[in-house]
PDB file of N, CA and C in Angstrom:
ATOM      1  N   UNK A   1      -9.121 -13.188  28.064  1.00  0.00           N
ATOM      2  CA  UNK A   1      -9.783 -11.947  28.379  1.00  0.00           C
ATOM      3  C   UNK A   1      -9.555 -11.522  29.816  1.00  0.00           C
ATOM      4  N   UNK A   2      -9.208 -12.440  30.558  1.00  0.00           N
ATOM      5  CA  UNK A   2      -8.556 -12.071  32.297  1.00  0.00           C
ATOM      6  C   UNK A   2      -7.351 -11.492  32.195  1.00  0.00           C
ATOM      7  N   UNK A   3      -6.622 -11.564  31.426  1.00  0.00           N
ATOM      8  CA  UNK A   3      -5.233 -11.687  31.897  1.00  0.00           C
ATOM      9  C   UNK A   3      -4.831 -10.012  31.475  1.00  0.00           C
ATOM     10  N   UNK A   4      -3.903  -9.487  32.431  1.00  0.00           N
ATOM     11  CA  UNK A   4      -3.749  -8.278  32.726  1.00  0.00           C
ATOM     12  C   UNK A   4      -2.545  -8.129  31.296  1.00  0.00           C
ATOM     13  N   UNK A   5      -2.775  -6.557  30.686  1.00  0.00           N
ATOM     14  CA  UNK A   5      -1.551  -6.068  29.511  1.00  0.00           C
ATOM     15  C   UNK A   5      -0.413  -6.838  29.878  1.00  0.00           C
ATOM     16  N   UNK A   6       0.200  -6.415  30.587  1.00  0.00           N
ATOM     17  CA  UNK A   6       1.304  -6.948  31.063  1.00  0.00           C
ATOM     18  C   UNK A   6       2.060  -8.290  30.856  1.00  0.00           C
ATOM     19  N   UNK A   7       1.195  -9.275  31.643  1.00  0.00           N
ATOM     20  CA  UNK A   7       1.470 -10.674  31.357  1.00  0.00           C
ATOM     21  C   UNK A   7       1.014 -11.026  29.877  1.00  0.00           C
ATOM     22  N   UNK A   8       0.137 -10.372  29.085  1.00  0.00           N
ATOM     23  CA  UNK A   8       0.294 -10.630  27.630  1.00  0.00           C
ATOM     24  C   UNK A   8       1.437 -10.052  27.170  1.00  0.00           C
ATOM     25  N   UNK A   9       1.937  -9.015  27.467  1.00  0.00           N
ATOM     26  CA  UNK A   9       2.875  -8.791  26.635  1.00  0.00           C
ATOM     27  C   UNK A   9       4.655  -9.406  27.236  1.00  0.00           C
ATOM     28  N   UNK A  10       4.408 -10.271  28.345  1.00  0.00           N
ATOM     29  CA  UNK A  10       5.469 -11.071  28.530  1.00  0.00           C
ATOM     30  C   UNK A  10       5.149 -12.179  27.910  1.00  0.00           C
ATOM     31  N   UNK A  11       4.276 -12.814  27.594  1.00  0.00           N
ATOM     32  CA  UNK A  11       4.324 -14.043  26.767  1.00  0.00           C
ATOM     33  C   UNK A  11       4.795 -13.547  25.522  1.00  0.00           C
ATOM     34  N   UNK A  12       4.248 -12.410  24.956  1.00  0.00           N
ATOM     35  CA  UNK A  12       4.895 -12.431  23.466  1.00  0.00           C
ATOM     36  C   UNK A  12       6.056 -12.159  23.181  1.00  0.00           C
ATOM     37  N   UNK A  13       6.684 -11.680  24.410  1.00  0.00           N
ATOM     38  CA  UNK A  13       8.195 -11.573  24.640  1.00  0.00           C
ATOM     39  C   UNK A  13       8.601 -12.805  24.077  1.00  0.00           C
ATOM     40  N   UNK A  14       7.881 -13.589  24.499  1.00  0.00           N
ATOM     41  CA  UNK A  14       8.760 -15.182  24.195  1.00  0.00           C
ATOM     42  C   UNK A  14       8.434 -16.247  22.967  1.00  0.00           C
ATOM     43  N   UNK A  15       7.728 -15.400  22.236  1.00  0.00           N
ATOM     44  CA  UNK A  15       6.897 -15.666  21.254  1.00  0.00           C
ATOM     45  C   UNK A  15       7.358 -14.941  19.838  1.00  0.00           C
ATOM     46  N   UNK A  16       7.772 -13.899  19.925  1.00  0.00           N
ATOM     47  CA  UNK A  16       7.901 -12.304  19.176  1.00  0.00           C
ATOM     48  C   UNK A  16       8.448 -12.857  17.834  1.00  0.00           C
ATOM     49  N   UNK A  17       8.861 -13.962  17.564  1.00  0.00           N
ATOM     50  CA  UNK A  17       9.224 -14.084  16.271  1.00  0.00           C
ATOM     51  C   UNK A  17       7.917 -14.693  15.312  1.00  0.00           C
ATOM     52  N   UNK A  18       6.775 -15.100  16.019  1.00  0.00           N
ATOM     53  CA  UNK A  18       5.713 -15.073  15.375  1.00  0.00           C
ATOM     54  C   UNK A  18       4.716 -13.830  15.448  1.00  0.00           C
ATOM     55  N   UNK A  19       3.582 -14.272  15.170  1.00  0.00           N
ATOM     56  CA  UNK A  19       2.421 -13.078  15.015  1.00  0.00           C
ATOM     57  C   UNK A  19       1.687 -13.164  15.936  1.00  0.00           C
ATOM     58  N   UNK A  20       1.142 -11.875  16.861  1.00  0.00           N
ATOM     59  CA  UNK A  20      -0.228 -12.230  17.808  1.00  0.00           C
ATOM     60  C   UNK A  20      -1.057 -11.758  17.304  1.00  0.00           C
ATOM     61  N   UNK A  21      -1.833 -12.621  16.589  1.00  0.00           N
ATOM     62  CA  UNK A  21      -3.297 -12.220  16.307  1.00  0.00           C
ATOM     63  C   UNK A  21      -4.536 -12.589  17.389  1.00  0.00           C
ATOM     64  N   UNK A  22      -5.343 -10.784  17.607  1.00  0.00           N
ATOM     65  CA  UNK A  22      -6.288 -11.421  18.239  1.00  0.00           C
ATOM     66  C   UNK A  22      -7.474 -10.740  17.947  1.00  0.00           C
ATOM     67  N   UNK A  23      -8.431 -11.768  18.853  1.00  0.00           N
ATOM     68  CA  UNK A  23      -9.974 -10.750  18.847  1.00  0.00           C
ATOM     69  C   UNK A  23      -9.910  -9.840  20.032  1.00  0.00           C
ATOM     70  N   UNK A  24      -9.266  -9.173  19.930  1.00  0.00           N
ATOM     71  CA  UNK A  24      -9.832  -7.151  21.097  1.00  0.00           C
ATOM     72  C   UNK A  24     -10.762  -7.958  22.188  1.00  0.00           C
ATOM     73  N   UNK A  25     -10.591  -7.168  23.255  1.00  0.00           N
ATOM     74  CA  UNK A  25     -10.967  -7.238  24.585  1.00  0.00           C
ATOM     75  C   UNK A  25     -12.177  -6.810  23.763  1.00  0.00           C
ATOM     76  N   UNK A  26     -12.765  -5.626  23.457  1.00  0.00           N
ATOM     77  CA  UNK A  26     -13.784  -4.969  22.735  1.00  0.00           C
ATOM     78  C   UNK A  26     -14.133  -4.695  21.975  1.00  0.00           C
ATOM     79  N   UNK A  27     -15.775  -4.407  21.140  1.00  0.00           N
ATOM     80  CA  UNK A  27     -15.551  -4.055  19.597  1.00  0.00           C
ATOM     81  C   UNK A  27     -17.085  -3.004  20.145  1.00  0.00           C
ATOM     82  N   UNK A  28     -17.002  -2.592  21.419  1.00  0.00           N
ATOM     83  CA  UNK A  28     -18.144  -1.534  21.651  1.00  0.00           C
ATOM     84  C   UNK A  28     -17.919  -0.662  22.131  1.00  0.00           C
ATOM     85  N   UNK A  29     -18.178   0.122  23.595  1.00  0.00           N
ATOM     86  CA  UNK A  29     -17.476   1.146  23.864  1.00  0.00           C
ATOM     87  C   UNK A  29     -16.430   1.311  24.171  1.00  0.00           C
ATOM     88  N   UNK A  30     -15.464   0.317  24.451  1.00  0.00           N
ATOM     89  CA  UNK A  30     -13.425   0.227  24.752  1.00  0.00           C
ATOM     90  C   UNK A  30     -13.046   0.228  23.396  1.00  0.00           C
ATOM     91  N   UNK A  31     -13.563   0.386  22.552  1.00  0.00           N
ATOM     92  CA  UNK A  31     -13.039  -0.492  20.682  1.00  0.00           C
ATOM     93  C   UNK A  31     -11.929   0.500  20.785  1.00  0.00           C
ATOM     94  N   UNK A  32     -11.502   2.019  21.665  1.00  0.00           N
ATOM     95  CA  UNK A  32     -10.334   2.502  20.526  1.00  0.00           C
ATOM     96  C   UNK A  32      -9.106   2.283  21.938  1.00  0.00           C
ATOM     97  N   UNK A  33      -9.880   1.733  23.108  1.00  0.00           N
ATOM     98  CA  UNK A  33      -9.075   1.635  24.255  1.00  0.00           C
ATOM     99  C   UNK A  33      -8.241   0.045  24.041  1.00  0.00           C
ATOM    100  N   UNK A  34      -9.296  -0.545  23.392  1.00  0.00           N
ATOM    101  CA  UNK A  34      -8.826  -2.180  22.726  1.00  0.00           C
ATOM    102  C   UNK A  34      -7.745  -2.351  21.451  1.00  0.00           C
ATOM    103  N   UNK A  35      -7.549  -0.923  21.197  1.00  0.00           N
ATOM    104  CA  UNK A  35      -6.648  -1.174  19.766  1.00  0.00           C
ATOM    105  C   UNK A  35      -5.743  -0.488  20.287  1.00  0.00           C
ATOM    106  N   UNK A  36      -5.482   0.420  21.417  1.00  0.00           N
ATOM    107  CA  UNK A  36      -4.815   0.578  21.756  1.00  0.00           C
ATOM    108  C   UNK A  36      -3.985  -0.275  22.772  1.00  0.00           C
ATOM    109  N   UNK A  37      -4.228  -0.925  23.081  1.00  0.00           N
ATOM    110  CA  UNK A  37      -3.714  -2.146  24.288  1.00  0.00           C
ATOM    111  C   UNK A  37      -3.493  -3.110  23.070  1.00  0.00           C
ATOM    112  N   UNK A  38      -3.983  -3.530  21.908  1.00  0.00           N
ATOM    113  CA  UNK A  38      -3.197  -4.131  21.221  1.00  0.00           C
ATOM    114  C   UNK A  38      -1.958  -3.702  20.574  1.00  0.00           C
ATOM    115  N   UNK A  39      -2.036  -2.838  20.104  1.00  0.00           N
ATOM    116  CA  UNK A  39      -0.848  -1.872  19.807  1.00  0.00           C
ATOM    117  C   UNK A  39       0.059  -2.190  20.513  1.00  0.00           C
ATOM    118  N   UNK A  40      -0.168  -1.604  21.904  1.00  0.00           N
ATOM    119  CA  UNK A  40       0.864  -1.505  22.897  1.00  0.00           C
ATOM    120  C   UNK A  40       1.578  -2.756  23.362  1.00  0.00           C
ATOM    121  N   UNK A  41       0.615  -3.781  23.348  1.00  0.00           N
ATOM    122  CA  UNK A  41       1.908  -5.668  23.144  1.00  0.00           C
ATOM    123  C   UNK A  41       2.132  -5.645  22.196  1.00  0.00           C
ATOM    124  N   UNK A  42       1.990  -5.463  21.212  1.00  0.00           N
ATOM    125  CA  UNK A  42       2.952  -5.320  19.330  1.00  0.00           C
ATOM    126  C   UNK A  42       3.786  -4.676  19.831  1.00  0.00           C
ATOM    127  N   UNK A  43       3.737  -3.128  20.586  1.00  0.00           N
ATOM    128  CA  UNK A  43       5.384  -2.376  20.243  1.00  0.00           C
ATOM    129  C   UNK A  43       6.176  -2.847  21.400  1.00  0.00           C
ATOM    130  N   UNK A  44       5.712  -3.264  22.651  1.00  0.00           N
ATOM    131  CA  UNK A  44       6.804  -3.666  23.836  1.00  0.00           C
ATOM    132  C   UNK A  44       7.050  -4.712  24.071  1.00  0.00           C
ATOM    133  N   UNK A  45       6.437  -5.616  23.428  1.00  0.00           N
ATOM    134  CA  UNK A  45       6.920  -7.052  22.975  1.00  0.00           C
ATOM    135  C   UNK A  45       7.905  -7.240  21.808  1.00  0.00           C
ATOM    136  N   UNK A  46       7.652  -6.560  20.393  1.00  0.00           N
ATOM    137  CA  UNK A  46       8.368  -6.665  19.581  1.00  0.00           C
ATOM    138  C   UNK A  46       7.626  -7.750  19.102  1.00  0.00           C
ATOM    139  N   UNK A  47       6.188  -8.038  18.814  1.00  0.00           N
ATOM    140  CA  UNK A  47       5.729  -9.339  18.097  1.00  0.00           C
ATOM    141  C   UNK A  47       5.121  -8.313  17.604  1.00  0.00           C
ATOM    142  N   UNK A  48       4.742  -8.624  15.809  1.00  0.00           N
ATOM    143  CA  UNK A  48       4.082  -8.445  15.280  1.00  0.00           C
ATOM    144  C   UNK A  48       2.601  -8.816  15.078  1.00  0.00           C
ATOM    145  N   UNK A  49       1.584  -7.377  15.208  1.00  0.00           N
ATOM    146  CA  UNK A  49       0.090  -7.743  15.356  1.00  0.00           C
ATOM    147  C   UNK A  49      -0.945  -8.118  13.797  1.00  0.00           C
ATOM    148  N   UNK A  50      -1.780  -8.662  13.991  1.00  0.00           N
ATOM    149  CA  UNK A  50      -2.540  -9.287  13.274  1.00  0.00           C
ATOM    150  C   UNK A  50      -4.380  -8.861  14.220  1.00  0.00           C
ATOM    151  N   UNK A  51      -5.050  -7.852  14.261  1.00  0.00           N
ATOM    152  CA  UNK A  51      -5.963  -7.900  14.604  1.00  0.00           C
ATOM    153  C   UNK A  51      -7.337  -8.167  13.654  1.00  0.00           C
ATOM    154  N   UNK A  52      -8.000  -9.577  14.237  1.00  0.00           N
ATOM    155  CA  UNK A  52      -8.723 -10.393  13.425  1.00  0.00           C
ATOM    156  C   UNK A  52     -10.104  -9.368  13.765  1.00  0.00           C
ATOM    157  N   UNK A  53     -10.851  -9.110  12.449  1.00  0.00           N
ATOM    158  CA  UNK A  53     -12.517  -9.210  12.379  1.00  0.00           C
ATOM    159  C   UNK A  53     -12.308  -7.404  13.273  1.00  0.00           C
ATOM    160  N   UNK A  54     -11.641  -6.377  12.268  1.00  0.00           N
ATOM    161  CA  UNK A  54     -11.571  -5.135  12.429  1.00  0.00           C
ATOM    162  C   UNK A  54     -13.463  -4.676  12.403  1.00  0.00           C
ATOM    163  N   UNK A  55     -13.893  -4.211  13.618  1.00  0.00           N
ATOM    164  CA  UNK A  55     -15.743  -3.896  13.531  1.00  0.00           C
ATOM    165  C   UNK A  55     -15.706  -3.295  14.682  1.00  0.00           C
ATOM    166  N   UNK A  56     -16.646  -2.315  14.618  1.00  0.00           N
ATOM    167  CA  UNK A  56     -17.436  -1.843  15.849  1.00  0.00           C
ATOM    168  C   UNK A  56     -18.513  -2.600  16.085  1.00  0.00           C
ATOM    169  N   UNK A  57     -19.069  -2.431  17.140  1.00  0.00           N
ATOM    170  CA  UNK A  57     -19.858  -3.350  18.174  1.00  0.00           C
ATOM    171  C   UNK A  57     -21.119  -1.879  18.367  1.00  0.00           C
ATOM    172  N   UNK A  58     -22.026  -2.171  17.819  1.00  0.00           N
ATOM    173  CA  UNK A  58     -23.472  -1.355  18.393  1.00  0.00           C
ATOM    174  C   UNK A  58     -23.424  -0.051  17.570  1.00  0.00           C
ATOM    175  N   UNK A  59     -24.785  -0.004  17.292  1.00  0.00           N
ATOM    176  CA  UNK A  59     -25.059   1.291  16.479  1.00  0.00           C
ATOM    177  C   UNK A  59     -23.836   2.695  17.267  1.00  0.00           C
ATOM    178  N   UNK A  60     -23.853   2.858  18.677  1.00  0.00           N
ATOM    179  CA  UNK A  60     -23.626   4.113  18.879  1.00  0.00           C
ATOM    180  C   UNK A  60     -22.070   3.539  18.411  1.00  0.00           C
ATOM    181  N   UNK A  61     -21.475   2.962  18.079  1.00  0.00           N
ATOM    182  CA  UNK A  61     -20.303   2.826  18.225  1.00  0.00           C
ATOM    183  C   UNK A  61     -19.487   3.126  16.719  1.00  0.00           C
ATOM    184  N   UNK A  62     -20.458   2.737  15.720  1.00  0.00           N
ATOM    185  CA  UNK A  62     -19.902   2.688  14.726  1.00  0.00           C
ATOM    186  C   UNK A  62     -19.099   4.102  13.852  1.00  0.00           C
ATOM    187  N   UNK A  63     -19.058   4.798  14.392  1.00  0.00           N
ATOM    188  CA  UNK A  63     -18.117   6.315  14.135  1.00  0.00           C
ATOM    189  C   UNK A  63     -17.243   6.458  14.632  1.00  0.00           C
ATOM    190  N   UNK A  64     -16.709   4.917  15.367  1.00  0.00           N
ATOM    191  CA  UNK A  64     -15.557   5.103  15.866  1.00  0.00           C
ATOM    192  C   UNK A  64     -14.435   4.365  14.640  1.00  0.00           C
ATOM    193  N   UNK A  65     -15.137   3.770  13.956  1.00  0.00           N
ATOM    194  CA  UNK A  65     -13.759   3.218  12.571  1.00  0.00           C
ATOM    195  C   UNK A  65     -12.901   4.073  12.032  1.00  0.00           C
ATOM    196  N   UNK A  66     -13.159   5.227  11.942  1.00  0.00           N
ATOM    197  CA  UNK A  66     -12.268   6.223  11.381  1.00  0.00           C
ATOM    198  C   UNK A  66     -11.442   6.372  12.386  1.00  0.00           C
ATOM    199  N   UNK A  67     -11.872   6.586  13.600  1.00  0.00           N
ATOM    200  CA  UNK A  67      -9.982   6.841  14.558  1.00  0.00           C
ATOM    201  C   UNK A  67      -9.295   5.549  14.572  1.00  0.00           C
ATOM    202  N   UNK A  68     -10.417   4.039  15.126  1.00  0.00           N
ATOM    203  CA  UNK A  68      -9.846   2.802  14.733  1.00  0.00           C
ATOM    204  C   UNK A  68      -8.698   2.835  13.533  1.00  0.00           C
ATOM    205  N   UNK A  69      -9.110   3.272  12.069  1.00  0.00           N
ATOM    206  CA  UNK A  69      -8.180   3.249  11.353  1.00  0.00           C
ATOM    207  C   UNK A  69      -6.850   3.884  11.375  1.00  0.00           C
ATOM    208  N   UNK A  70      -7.391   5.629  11.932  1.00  0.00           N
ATOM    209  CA  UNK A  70      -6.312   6.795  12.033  1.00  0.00           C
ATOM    210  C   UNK A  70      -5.055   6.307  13.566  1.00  0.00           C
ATOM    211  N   UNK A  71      -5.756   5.199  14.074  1.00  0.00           N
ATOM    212  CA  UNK A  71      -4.462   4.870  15.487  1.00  0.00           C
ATOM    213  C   UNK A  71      -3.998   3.846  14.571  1.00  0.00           C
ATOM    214  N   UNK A  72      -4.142   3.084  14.236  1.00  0.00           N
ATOM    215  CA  UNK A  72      -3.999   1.954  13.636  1.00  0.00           C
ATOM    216  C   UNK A  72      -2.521   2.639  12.352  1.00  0.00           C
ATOM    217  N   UNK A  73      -3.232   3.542  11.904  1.00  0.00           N
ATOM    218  CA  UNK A  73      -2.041   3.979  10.354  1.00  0.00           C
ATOM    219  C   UNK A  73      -0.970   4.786  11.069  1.00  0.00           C
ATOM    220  N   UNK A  74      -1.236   5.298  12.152  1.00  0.00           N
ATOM    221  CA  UNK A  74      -0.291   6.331  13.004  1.00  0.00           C
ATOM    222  C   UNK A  74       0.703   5.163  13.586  1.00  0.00           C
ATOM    223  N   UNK A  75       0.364   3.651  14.212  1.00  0.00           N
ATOM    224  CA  UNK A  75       1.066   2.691  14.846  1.00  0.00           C
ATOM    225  C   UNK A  75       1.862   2.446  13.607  1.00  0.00           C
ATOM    226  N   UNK A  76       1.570   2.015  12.605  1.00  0.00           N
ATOM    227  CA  UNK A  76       2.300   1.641  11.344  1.00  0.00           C
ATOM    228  C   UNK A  76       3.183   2.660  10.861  1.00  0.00           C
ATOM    229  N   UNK A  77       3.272   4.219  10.802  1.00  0.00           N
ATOM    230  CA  UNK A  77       3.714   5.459  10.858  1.00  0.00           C
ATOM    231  C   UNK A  77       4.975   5.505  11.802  1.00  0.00           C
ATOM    232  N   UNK A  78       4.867   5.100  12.684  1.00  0.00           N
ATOM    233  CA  UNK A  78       5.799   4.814  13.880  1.00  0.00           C
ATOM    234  C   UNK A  78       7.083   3.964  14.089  1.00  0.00           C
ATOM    235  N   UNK A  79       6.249   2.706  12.960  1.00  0.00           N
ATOM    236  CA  UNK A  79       7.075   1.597  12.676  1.00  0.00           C
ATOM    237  C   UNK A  79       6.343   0.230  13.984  1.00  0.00           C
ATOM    238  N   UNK A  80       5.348   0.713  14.628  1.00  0.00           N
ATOM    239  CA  UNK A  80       4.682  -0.236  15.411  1.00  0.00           C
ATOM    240  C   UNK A  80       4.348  -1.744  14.736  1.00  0.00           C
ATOM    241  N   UNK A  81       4.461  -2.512  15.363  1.00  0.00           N
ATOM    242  CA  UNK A  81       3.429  -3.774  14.677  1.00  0.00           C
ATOM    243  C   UNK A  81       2.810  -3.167  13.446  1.00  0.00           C
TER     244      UNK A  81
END
């Protein structure tokens, strides 16, 4: 959870023929800033993503699953992770 985009997505550089599955920096108010930073080491790494235990975090949050899904089908649309 320290470690800056970047240096995650140089490890999976070196990794990329497996899967990075993870649990999101966030699942409350960052949840669509967190799927997006996962996204983004899936496509500039070239490792394929696996994001575990898809949820929003806190009542105000939960109306965010529908864009969660709509970035998520647009990354796959793309050919992303």
């Amino acid at each position: 959870m320290y470690a800056k985009t970047d240096e995650i997505i140089g490890l999976a550089e070196d990794i990329n023929q497996y899967i990075y599955t993870t649990h999101m920096r966030s699942e409350g108010d960052a949840l669509i800033e967190a799927i997006k930073e996962t996204l983004k080491i899936g496509r500039e790494s070239g490792i394929r993503v696996h994001i575990s235990h898809i949820k929003t975090g806190g009542q105000a949050n939960w109306g965010k699953i529908d864009e969660v899904i709509s970035v998520m089908e647009q990354a796959q649309r793309e050919g992303s992770s």
